[in-house]
N, C-alpha and C. Protein backbone atom coordinates (compact mmCIF):
# COMPACT_ATOMS: atom_id res chain seq x y z
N UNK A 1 256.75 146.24 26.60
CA UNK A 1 257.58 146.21 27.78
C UNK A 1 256.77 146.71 28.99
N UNK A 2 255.81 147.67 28.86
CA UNK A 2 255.09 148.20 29.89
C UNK A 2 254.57 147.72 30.52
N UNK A 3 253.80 146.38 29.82
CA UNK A 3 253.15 145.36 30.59
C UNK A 3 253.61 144.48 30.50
N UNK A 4 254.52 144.00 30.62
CA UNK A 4 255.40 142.85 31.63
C UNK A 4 255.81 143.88 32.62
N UNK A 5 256.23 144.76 32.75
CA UNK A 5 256.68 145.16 34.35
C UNK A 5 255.12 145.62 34.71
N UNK A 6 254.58 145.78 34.41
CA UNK A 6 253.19 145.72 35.43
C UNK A 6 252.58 145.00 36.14
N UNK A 7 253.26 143.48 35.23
CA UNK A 7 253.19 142.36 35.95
C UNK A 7 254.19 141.94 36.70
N UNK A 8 255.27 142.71 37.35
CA UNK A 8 256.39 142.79 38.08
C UNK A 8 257.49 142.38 37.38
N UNK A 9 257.69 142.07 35.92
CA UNK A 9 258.76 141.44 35.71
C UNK A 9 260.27 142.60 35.41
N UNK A 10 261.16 141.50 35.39
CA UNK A 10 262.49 142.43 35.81
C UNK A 10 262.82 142.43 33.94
N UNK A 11 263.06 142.93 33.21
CA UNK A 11 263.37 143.63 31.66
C UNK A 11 264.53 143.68 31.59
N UNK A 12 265.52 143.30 30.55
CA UNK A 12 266.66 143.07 30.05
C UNK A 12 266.11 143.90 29.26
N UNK A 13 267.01 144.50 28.13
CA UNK A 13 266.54 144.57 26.35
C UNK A 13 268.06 144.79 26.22
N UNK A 14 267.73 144.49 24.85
CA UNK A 14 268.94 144.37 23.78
C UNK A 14 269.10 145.16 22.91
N UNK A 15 269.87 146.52 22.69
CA UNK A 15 269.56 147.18 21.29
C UNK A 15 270.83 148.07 21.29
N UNK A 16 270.98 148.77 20.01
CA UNK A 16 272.21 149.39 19.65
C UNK A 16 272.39 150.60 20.42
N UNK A 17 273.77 151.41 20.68
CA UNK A 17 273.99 152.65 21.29
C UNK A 17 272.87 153.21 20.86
N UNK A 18 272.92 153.73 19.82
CA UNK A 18 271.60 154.84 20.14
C UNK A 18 270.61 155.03 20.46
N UNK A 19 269.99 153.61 20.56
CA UNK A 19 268.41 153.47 21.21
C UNK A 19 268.55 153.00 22.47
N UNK A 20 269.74 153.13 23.20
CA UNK A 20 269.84 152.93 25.07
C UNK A 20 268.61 153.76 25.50
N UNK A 21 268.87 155.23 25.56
CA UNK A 21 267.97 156.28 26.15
C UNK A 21 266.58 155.59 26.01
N UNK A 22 266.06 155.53 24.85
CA UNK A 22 264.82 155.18 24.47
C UNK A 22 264.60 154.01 24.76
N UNK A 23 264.96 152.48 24.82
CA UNK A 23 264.50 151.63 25.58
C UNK A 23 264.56 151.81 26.94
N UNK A 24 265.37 152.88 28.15
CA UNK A 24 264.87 152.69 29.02
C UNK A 24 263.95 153.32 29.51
N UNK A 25 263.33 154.49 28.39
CA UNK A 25 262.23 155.40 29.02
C UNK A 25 261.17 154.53 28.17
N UNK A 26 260.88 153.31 27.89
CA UNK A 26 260.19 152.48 27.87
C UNK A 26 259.85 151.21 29.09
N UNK A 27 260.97 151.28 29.98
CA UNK A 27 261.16 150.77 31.16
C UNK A 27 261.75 149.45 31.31
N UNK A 28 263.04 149.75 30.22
CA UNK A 28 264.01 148.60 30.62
C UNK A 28 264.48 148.66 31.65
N UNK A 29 264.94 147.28 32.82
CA UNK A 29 265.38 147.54 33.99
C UNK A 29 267.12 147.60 33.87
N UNK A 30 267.48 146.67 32.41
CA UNK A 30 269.07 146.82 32.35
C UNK A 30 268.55 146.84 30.47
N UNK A 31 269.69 147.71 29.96
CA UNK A 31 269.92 147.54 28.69
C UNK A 31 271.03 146.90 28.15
N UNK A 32 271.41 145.91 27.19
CA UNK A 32 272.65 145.59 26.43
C UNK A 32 272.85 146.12 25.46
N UNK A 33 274.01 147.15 25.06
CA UNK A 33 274.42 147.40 23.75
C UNK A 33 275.26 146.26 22.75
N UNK A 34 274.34 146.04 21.47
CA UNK A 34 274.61 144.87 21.09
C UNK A 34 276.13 144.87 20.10
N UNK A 35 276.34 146.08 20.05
CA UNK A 35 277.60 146.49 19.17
C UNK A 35 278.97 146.38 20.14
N UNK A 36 278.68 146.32 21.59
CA UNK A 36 279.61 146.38 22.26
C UNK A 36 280.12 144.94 23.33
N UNK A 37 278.73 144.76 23.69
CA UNK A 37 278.49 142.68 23.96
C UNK A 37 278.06 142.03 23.19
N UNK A 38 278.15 140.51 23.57
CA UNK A 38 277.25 139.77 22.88
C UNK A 38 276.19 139.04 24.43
N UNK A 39 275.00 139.45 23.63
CA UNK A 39 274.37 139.20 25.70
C UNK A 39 274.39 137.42 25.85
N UNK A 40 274.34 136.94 24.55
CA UNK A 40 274.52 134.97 24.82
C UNK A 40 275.42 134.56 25.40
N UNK A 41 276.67 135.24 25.78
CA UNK A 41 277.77 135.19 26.54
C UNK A 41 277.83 135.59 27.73
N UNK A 42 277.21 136.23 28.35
CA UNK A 42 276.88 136.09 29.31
C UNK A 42 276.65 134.87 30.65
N UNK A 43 276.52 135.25 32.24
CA UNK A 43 276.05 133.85 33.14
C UNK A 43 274.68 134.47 33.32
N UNK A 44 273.77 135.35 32.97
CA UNK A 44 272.96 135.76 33.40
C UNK A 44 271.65 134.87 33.01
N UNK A 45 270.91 134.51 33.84
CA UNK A 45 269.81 133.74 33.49
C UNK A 45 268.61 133.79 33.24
N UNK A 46 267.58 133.87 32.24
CA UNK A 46 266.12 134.40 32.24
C UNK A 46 265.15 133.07 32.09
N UNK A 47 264.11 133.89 32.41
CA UNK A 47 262.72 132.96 32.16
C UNK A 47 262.35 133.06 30.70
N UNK A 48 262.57 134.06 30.17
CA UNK A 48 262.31 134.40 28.69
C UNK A 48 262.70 134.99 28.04
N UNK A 49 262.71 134.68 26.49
CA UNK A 49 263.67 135.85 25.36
C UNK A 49 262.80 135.71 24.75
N UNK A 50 262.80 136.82 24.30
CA UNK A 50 262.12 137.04 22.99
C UNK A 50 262.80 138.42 21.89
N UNK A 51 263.06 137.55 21.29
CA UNK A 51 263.83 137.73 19.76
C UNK A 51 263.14 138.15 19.00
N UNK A 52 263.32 139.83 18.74
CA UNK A 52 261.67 140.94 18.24
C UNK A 52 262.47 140.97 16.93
N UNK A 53 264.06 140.48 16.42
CA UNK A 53 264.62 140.82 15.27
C UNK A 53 264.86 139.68 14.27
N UNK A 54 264.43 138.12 15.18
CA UNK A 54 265.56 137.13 14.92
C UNK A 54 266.71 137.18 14.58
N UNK A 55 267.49 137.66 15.37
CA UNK A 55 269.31 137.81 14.57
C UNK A 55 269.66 136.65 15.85
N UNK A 56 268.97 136.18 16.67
CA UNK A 56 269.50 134.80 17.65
C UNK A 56 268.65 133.79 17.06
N UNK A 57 269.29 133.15 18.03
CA UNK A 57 268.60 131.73 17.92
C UNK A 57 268.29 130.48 18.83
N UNK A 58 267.60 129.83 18.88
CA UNK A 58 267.09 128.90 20.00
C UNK A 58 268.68 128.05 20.82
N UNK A 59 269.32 127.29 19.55
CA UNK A 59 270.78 127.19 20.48
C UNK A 59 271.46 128.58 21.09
N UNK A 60 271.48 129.47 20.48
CA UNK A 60 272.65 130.72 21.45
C UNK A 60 271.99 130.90 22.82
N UNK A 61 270.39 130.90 22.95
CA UNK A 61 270.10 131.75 23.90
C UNK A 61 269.55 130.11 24.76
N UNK A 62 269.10 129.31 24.41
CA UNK A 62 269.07 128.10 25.49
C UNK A 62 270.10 128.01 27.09
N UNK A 63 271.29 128.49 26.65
CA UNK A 63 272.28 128.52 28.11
C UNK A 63 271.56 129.29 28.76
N UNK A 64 271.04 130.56 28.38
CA UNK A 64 270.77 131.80 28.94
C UNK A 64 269.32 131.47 29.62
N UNK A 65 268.48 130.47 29.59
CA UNK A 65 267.45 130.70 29.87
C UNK A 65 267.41 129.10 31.51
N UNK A 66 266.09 129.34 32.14
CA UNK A 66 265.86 128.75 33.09
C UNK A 66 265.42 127.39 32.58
N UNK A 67 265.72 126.04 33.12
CA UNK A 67 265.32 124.69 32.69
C UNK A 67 263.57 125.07 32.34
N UNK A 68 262.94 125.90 33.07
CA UNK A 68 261.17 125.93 32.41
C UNK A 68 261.47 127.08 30.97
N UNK A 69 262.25 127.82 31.28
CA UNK A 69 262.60 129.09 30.17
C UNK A 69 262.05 128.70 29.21
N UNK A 70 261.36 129.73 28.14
CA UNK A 70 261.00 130.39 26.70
C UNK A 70 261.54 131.31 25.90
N UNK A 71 261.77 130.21 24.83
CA UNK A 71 262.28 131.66 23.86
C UNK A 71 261.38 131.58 22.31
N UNK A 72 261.27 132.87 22.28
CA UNK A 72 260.28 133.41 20.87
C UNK A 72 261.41 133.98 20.04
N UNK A 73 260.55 133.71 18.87
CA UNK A 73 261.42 134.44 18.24
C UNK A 73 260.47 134.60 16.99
N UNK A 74 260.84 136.24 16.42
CA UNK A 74 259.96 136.86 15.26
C UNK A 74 260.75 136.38 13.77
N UNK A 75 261.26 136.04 13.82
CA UNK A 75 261.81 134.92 12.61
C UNK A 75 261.18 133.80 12.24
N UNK A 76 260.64 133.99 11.01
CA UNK A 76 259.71 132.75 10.56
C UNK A 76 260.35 131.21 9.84
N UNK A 77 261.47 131.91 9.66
CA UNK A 77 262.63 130.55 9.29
C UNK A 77 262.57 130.85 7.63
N UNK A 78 263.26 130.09 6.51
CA UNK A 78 263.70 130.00 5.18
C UNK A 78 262.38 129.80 4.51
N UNK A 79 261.02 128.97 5.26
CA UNK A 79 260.59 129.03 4.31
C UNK A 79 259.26 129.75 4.08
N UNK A 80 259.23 130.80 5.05
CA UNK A 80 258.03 131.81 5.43
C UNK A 80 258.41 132.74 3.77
């Protein structure tokens, strides 16, 4: 996370109540608690996701992203 905002970028993250504190003294600019939203529901729009858990997926988060948008994801699929 440190270096993408070094490179100016603006940081979402996604993670449960208890790791709020700690992703933002990593330098999230907004955090989502995922027990309490679902952030694919959202109108908010990014250039990129990246999915460090795979628990999404390329359809949920496609709305969410910009017509150039990227999404990663650390999920190797069924047959990794």
């Amino acid at each position: 996370m440190v270096m993408v905002k070094y490179f100016g970028a603006n940081v979402t993250a996604v993670c449960n109540t208890k790791n709020i504190e700690l992703v933002k003294s990593l330098g999230a600019d907004r955090v989502i608690d995922y027990t309490k939203e679902d952030f694919t529901e959202e109108d908010q729009k990014y250039n990129f996701v990246f999915d460090t858990f795979g628990k999404s997926s390329v359809a949920k988060c496609k709305p969410l992203l910009y017509p150039d948008g990227l999404y990663i994801s650390s999920e190797l699929g069924y047959m990794s």
